[in-house]
C-alpha atoms as a PDB file:
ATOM      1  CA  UNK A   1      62.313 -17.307  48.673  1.00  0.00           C
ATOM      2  CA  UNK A   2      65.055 -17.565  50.337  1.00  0.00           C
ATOM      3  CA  UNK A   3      64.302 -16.812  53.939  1.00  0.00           C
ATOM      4  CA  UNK A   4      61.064 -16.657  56.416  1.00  0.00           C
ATOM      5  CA  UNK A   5      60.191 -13.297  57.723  1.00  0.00           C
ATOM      6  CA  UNK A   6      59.153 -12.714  61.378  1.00  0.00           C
ATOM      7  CA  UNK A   7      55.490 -13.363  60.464  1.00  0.00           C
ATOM      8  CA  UNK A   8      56.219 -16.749  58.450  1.00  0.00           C
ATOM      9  CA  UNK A   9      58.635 -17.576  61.105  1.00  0.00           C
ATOM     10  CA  UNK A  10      56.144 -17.785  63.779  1.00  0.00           C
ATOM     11  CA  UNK A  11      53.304 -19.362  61.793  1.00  0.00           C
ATOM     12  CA  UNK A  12      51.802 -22.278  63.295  1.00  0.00           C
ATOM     13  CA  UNK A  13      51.980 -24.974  60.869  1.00  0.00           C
ATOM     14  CA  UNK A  14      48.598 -27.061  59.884  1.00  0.00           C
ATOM     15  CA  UNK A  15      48.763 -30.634  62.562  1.00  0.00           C
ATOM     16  CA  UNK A  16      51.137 -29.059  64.526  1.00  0.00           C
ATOM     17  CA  UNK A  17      50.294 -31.887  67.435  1.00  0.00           C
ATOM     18  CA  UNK A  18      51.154 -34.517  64.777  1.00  0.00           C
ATOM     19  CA  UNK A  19      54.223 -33.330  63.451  1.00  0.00           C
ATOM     20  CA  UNK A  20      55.389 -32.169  66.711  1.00  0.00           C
ATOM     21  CA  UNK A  21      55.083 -36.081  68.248  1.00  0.00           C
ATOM     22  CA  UNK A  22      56.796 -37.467  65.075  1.00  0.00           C
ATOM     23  CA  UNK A  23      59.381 -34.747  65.259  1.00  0.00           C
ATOM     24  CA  UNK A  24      59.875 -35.426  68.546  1.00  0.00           C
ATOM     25  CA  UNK A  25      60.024 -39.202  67.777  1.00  0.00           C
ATOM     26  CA  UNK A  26      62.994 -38.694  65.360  1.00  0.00           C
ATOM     27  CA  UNK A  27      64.583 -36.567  67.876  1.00  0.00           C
ATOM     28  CA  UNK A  28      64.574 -39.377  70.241  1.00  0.00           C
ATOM     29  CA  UNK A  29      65.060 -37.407  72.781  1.00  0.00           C
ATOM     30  CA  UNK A  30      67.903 -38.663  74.656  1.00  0.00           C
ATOM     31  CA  UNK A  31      69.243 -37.602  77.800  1.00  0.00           C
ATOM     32  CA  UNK A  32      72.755 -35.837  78.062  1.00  0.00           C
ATOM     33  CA  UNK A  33      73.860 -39.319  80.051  1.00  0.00           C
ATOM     34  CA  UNK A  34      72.610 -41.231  76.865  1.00  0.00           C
ATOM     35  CA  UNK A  35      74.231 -39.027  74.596  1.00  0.00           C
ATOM     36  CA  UNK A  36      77.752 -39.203  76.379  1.00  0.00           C
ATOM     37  CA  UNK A  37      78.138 -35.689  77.533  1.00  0.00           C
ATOM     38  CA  UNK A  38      78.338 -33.808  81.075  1.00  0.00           C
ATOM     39  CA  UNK A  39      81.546 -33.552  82.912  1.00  0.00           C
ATOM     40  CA  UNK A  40      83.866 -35.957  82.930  1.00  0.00           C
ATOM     41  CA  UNK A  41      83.187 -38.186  80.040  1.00  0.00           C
ATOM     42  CA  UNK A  42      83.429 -37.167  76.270  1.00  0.00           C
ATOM     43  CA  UNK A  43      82.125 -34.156  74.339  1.00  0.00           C
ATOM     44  CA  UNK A  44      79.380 -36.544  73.179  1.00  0.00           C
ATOM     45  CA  UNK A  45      76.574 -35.839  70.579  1.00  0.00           C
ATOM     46  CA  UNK A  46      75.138 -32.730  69.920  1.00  0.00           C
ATOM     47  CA  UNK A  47      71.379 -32.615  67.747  1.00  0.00           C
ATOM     48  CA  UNK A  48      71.118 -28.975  65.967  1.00  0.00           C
ATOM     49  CA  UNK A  49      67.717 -27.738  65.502  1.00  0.00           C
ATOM     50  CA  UNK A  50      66.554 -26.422  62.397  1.00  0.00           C
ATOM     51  CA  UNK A  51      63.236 -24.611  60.920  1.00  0.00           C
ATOM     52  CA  UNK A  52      62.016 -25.682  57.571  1.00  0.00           C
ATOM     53  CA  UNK A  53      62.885 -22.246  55.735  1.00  0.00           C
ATOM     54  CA  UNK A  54      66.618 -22.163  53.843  1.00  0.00           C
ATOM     55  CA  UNK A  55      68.086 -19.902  55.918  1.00  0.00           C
ATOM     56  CA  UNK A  56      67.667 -22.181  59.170  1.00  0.00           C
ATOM     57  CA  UNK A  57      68.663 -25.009  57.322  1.00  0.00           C
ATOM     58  CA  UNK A  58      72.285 -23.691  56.199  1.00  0.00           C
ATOM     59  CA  UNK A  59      72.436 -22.361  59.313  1.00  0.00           C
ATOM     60  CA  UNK A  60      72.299 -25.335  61.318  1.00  0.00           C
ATOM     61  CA  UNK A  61      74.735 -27.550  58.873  1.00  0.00           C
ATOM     62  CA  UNK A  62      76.748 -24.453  59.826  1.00  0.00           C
ATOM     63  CA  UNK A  63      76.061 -25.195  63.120  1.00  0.00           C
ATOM     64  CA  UNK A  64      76.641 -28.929  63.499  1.00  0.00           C
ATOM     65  CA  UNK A  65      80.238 -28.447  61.427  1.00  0.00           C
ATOM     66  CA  UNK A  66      81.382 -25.778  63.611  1.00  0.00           C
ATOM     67  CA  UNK A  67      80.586 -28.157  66.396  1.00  0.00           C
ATOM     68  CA  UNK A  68      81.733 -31.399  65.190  1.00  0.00           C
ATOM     69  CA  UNK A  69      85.262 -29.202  64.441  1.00  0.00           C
ATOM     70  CA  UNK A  70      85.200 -28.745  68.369  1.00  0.00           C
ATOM     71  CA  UNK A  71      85.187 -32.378  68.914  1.00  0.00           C
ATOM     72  CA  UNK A  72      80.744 -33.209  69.631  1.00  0.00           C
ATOM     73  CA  UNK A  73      79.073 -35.871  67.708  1.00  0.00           C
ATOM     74  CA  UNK A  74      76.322 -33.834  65.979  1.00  0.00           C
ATOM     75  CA  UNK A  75      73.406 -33.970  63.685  1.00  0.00           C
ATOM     76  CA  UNK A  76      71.082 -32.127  61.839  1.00  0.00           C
ATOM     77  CA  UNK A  77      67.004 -32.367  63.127  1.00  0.00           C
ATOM     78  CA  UNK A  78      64.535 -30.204  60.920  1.00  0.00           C
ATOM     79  CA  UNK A  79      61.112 -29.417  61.950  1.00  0.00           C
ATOM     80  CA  UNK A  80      58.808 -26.955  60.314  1.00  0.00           C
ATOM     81  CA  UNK A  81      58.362 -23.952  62.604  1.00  0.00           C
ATOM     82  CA  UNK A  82      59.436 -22.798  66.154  1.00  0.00           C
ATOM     83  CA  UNK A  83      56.152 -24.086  67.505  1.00  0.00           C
ATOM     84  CA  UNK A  84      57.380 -27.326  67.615  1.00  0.00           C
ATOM     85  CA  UNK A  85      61.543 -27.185  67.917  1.00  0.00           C
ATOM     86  CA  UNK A  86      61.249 -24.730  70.951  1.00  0.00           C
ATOM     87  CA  UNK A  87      59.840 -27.020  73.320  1.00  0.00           C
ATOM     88  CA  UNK A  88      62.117 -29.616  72.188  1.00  0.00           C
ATOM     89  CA  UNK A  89      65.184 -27.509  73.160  1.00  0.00           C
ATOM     90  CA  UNK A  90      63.638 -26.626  76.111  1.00  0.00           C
ATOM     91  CA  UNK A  91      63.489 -30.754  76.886  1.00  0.00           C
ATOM     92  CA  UNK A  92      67.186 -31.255  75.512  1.00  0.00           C
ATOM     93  CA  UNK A  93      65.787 -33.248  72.905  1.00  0.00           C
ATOM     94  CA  UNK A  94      67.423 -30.597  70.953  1.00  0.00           C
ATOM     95  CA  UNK A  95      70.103 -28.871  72.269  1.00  0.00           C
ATOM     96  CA  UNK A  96      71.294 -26.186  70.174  1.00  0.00           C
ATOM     97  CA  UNK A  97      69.227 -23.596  67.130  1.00  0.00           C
ATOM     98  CA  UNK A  98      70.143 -20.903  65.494  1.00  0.00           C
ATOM     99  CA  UNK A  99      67.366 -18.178  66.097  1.00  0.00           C
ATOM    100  CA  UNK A 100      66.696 -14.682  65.735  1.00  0.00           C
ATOM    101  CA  UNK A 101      66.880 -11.760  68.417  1.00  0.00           C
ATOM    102  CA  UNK A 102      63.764 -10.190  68.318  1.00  0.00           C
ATOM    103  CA  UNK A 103      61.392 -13.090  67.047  1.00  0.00           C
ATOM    104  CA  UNK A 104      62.052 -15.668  69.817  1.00  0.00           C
ATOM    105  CA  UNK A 105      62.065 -12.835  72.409  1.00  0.00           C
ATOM    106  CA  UNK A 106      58.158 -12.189  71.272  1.00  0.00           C
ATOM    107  CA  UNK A 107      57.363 -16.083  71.095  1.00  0.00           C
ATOM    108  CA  UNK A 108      58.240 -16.447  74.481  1.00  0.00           C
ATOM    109  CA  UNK A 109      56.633 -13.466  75.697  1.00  0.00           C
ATOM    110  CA  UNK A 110      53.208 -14.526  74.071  1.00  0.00           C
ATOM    111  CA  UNK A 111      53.918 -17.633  75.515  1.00  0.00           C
ATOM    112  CA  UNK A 112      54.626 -16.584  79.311  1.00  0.00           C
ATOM    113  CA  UNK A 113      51.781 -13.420  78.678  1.00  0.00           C
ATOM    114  CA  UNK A 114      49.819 -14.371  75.849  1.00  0.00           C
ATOM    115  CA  UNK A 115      49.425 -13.253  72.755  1.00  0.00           C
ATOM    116  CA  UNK A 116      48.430  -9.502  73.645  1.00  0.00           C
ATOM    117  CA  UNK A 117      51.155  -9.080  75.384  1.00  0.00           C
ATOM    118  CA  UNK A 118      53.451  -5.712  75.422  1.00  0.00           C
ATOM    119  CA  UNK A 119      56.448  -6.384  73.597  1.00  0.00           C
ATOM    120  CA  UNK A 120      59.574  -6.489  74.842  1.00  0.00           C
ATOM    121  CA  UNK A 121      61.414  -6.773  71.133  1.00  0.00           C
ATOM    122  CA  UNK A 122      62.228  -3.244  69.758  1.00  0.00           C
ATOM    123  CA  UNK A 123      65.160  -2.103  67.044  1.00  0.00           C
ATOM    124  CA  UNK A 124      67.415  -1.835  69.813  1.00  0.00           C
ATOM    125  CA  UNK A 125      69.478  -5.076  70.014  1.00  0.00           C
ATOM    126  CA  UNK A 126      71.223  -5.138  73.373  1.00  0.00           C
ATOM    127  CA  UNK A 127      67.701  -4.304  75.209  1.00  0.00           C
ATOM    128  CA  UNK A 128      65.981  -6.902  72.886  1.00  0.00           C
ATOM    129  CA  UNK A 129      68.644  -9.690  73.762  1.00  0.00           C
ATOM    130  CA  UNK A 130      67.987  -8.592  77.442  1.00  0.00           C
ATOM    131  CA  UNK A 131      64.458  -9.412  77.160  1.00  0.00           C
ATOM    132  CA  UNK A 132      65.272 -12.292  75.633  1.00  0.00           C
ATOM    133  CA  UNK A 133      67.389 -13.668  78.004  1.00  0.00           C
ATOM    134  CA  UNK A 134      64.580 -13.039  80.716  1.00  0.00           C
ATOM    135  CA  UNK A 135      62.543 -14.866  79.231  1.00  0.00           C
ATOM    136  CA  UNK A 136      64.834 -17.776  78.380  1.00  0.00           C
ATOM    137  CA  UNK A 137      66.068 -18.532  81.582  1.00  0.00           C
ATOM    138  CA  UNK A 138      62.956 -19.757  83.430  1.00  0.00           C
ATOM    139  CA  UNK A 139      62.279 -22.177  80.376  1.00  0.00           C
ATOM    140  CA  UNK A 140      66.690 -23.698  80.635  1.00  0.00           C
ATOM    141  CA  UNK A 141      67.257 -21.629  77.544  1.00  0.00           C
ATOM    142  CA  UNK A 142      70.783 -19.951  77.081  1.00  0.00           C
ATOM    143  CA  UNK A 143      70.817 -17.115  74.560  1.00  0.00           C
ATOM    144  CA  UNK A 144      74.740 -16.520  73.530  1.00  0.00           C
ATOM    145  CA  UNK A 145      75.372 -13.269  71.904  1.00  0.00           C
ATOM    146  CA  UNK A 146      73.968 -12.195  68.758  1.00  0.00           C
ATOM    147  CA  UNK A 147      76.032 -11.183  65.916  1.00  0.00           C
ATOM    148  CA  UNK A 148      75.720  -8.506  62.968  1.00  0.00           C
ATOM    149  CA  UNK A 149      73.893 -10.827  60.227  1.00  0.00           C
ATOM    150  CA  UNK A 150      69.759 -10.003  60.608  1.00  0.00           C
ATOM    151  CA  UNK A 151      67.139 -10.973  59.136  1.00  0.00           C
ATOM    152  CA  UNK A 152      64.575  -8.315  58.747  1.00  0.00           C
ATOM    153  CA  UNK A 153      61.207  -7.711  57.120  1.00  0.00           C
ATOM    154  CA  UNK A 154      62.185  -5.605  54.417  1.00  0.00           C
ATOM    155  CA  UNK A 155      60.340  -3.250  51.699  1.00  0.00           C
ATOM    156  CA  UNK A 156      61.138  -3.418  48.027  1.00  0.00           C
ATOM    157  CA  UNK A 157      60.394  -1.462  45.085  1.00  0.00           C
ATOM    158  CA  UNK A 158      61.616  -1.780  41.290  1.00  0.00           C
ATOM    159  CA  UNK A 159      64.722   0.028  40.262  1.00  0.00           C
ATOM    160  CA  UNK A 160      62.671   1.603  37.842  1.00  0.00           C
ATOM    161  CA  UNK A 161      60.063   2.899  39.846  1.00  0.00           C
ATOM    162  CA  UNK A 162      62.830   4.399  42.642  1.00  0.00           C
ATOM    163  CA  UNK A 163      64.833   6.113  39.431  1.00  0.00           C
ATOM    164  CA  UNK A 164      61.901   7.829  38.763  1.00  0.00           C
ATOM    165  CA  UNK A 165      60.673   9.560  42.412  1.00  0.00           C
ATOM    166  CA  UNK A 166      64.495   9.209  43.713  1.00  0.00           C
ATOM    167  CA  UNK A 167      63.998   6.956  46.244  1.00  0.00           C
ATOM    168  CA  UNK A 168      66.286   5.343  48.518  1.00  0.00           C
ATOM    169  CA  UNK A 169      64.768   5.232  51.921  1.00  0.00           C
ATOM    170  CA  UNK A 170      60.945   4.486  53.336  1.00  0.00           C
ATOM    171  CA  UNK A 171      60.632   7.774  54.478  1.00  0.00           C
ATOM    172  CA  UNK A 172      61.516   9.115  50.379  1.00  0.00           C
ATOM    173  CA  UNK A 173      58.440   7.048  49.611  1.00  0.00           C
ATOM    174  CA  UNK A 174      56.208   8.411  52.188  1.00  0.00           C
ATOM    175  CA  UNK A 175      57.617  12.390  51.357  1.00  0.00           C
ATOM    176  CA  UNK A 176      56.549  11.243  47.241  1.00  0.00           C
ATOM    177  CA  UNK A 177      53.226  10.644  48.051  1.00  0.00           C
ATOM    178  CA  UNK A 178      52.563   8.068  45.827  1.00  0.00           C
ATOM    179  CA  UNK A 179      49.627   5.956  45.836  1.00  0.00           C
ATOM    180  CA  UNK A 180      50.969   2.295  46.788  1.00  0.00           C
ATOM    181  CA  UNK A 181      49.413  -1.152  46.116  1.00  0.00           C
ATOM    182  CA  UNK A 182      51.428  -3.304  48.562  1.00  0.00           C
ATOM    183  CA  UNK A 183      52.698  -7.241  47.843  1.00  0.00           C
ATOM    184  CA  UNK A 184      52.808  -8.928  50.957  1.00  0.00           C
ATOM    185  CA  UNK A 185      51.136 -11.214  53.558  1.00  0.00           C
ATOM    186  CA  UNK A 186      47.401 -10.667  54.713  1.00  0.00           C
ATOM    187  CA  UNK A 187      48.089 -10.540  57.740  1.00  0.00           C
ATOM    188  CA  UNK A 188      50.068  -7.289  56.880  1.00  0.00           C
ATOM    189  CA  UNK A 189      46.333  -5.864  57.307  1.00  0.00           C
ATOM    190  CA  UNK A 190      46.763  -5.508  61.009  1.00  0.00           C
ATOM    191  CA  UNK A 191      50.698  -6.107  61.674  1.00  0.00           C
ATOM    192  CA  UNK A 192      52.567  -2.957  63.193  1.00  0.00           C
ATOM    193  CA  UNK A 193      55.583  -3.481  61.481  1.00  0.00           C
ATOM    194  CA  UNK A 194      53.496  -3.409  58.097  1.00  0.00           C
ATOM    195  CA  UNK A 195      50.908  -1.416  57.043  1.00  0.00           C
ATOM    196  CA  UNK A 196      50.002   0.259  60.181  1.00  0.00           C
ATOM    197  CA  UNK A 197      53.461   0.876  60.599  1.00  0.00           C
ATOM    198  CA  UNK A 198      54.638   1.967  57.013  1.00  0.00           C
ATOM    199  CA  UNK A 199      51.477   4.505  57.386  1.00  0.00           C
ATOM    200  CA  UNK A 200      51.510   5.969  61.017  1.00  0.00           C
ATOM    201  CA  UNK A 201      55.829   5.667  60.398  1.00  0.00           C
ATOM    202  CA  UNK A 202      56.662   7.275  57.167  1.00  0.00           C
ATOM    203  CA  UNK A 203      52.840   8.163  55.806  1.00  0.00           C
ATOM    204  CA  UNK A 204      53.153   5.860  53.013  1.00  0.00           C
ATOM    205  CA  UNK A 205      49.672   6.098  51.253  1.00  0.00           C
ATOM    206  CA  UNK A 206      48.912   2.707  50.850  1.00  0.00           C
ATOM    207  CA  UNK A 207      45.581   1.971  48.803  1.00  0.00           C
ATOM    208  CA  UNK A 208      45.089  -1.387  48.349  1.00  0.00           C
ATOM    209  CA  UNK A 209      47.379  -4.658  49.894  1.00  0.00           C
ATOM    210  CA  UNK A 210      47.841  -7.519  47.424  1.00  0.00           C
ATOM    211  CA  UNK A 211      47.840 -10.746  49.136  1.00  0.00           C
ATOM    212  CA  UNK A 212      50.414 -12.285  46.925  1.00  0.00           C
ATOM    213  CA  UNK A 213      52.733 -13.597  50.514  1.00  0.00           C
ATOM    214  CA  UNK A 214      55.660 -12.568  51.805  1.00  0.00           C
ATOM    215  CA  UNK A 215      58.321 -12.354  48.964  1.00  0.00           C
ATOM    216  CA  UNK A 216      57.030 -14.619  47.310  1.00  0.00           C
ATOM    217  CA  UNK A 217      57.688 -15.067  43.500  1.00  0.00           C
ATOM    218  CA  UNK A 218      54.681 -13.975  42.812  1.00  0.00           C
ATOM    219  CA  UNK A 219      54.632 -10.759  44.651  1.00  0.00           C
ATOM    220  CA  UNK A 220      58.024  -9.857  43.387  1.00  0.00           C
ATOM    221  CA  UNK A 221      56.467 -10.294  39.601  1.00  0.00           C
ATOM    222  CA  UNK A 222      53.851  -8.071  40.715  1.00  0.00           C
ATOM    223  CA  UNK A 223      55.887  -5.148  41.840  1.00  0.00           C
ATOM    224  CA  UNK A 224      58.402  -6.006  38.540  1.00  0.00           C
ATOM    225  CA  UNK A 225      55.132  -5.504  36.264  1.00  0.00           C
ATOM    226  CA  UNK A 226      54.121  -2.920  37.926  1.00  0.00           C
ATOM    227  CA  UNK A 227      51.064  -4.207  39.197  1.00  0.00           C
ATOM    228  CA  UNK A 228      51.863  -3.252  42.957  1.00  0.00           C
ATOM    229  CA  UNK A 229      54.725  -0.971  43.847  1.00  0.00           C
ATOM    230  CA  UNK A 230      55.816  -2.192  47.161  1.00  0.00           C
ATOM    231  CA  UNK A 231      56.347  -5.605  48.181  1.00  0.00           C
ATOM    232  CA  UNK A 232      56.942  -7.054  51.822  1.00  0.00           C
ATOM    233  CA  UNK A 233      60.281  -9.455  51.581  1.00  0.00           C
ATOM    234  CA  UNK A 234      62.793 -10.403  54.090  1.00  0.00           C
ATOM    235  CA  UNK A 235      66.434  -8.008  54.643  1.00  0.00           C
ATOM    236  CA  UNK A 236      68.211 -11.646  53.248  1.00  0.00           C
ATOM    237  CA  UNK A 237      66.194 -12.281  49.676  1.00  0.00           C
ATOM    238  CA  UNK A 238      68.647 -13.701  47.399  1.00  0.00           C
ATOM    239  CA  UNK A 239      66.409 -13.375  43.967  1.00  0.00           C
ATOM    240  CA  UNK A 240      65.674  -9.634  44.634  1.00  0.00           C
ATOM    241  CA  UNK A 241      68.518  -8.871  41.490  1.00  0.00           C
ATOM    242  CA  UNK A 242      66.309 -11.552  39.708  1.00  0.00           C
ATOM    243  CA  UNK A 243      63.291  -9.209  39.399  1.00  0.00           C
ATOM    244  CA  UNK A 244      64.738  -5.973  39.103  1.00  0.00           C
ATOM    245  CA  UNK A 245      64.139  -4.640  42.542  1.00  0.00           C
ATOM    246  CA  UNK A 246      65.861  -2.860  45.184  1.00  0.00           C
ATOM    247  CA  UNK A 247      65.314  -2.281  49.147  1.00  0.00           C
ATOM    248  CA  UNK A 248      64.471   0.587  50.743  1.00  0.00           C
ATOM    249  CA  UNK A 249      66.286   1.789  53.885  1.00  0.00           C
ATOM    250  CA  UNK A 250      64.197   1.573  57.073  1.00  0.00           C
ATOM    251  CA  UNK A 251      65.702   4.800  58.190  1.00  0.00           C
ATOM    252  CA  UNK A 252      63.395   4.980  60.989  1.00  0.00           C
ATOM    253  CA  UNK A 253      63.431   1.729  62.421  1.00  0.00           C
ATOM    254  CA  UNK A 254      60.149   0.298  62.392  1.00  0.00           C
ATOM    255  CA  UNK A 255      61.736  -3.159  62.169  1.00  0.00           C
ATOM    256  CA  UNK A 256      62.663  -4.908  65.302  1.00  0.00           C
ATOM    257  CA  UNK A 257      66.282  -5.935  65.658  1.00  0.00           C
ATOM    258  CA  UNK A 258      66.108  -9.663  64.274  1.00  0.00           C
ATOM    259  CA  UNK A 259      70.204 -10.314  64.549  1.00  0.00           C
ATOM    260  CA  UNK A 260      70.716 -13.997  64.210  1.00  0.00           C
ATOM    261  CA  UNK A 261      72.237 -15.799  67.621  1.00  0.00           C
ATOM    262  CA  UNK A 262      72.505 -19.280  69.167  1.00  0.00           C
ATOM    263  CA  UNK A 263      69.984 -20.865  71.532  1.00  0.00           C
ATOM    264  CA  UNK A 264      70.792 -23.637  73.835  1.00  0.00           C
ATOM    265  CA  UNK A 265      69.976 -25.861  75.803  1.00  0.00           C
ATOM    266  CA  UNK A 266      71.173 -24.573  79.441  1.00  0.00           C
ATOM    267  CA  UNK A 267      71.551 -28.358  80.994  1.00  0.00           C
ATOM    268  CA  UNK A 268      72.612 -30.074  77.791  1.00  0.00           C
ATOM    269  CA  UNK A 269      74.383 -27.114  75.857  1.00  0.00           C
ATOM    270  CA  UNK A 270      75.251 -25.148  78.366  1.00  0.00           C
ATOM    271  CA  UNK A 271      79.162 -25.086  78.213  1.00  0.00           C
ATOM    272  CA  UNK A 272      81.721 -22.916  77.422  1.00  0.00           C
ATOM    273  CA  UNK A 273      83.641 -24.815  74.925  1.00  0.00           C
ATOM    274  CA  UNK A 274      80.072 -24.916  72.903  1.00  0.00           C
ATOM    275  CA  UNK A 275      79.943 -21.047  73.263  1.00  0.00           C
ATOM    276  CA  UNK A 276      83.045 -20.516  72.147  1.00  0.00           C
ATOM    277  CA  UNK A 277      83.106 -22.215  69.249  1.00  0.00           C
ATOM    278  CA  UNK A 278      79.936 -20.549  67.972  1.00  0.00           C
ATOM    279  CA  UNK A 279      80.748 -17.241  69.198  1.00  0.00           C
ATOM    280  CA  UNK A 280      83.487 -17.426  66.378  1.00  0.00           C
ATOM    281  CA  UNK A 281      81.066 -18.263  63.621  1.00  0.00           C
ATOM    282  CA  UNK A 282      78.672 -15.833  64.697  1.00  0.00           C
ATOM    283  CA  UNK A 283      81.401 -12.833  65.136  1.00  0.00           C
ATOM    284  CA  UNK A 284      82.067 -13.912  61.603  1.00  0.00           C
ATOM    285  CA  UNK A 285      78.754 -14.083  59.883  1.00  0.00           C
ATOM    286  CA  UNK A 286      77.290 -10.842  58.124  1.00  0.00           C
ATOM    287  CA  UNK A 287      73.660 -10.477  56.508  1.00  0.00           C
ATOM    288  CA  UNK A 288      75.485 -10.538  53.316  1.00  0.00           C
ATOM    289  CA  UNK A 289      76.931 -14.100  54.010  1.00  0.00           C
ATOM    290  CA  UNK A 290      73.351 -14.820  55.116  1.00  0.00           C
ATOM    291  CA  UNK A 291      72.194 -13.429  51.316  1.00  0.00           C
ATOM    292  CA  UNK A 292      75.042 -15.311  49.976  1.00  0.00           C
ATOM    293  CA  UNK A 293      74.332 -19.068  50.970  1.00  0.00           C
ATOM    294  CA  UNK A 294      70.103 -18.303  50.443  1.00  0.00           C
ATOM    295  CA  UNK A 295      71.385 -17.687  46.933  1.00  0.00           C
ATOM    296  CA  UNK A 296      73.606 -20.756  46.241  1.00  0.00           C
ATOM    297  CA  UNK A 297      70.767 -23.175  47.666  1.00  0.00           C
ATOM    298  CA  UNK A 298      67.728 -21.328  46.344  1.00  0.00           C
ATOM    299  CA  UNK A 299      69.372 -20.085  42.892  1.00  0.00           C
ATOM    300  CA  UNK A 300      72.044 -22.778  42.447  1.00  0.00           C
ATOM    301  CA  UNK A 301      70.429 -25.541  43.525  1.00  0.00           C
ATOM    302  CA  UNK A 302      73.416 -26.736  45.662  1.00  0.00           C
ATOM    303  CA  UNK A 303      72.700 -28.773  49.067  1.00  0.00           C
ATOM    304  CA  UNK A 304      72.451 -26.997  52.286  1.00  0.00           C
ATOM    305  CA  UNK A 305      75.220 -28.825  53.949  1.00  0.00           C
ATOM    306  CA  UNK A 306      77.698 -28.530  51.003  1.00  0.00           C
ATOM    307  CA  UNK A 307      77.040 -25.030  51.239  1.00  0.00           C
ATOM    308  CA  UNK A 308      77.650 -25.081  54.838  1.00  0.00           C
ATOM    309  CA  UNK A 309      80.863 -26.659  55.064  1.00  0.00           C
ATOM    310  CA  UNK A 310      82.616 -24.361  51.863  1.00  0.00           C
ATOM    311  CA  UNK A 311      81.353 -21.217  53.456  1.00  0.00           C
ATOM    312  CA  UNK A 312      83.053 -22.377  56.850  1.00  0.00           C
ATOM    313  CA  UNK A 313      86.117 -23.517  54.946  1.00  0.00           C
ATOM    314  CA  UNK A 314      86.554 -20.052  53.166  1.00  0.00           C
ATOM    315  CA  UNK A 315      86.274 -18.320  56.515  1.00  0.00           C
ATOM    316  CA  UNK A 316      88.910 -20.417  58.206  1.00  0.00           C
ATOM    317  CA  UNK A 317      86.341 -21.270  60.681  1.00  0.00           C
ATOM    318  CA  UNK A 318      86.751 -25.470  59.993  1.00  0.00           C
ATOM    319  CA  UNK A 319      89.639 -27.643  59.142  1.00  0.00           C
ATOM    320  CA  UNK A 320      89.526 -28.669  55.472  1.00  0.00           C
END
């Protein structure tokens, strides 16, 4: 698949101790002295964070070009979920990710308020960034704005099956009354934005959930044989084409407002020549450019950071 929804995104991963001390390890975790930045001396190096889905991988190449363009040393550091690169930008051992609005703003509220916490992420972007950057703060975090590309949990049905009861938004399904086996996650169970949500929201009869994962290939197949009708995917999915299916329109906004914006490092980051360069890139980016580069590395095979550096070119946003 070719991106993480909010659920996957904030997994913890199996070891997450382990990982996290060899990530941390690779990271080095130099000092902005050691890495030759602060005032006065040279733009110095710059290490870009990245999650272990697609998405976050293209967008840090993206990232580190933009940067290296600007004059920083930079490099690429992958580790497998938020759990362990947020409290390595919080160190500087990272200094820069690309995140998303409403999903960091909730990870740091469970984190300051635990995990029953009222949430302070809602559809609304400008009040979710707000929250955000509340909660950022405290921890050296800078949030710089967020753009128009998302990445949203998303609801898919065949083209067939929304021919037949003329469907085009989530609230069309609930008014057809249609008996729905949903594709998704099991967590979905018990998950606002998913089954509670798609039933107290548009009164979506759902009958049975099908724990096939989120947009998986699997679950896609299922709602393409007609197996289940709905299937929980991510506003990005490159291979929805591939399996004859089509999104419906959250019309009512039960998704939070996941736009896609830089995190940095306050200390180590914090600058405005760092800002501005990635305040061009993220003006620039659209979820369909987001669709667009999951689709050349997931369905073309090609590497993240050759992808990276011809989307940047097209734009203008790089030197060739």
């Amino acid at each position: 698949m070719s991106s993480r929804s909010r659920v996957a995104r904030t997994a913890v991963a199996a070891g997450a101790v382990i990982t996290l001390a060899a990530g941390l390890a690779a990271c080095g975790g130099k000092s902005l002295e050691e890495k030759g930045g602060g005032k006065g001396g040279g733009k110095g190096e710059l290490v870009i964070g990245s999650a272990g889905f697609t998405e976050s991988k293209v967008l840090a190449e993206i990232y580190s070009r933009v940067l290296a363009d600007a004059g920083y040393r930079t490099r690429v550091q992958t580790l497998a979920n938020r759990e362990l690169y947020e409290p390595a930008l919080e160190k500087g051992q990272i200094d820069v990710v690309p995140e998303y609005a409403s999903t960091l703003a909730e990870f740091l509220n469970a984190k300051k308020n635990g995990s029953k916490a009222k949430p302070v992420a809602s559809s609304d972007i400008d009040k979710t960034v707000t929250a955000l950057e509340k909660l950022a703060s405290p921890r050296g975090l800078k949030v710089l704005p967020a753009g128009r590309a998302t990445d949203q949990n998303a609801f898919a049905v065949s083209k067939e099956f929304a021919a037949e009861n003329k469907l085009k938004t989530l609230s069309d399904l609930g008014a057809s009354k249609q008996k729905i086996k949903l594709a998704s996650g099991e967590e979905c169970e018990t998950r606002m934005f998913c089954k509670p949500g798609l039933e107290k929201t548009y009164g979506i009869d759902i009958t049975a959930l099908d724990p096939k994962g989120v947009g998986t290939p699997q679950a896609k197949q299922a709602v393409k044989d007609g197996t289940d009708q709905l299937v929980l995917t991510t506003t990005t999915d490159a291979t929805l084409d591939n399996f004859g299916l089509v999104l419906l329109k959250d019309d009512k906004k039960l998704q939070n407002a996941d736009n896609v914006l830089p995190v940095v490092n306050a200390k180590s980051a914090g600058d405005k020549e760092i800002a501005a360069a990635l305040g061009k890139l993220t003006r620039a980016l659209t979820t369909e450019d987001l669709i667009t580069l999951n689709r050349k590395v997931d369905a073309e095979r090609l590497k993240p950071a050759d992808v990276a550096q011809a989307y940047l070119e097209s734009k203008g946003l790089v030197k060739k």
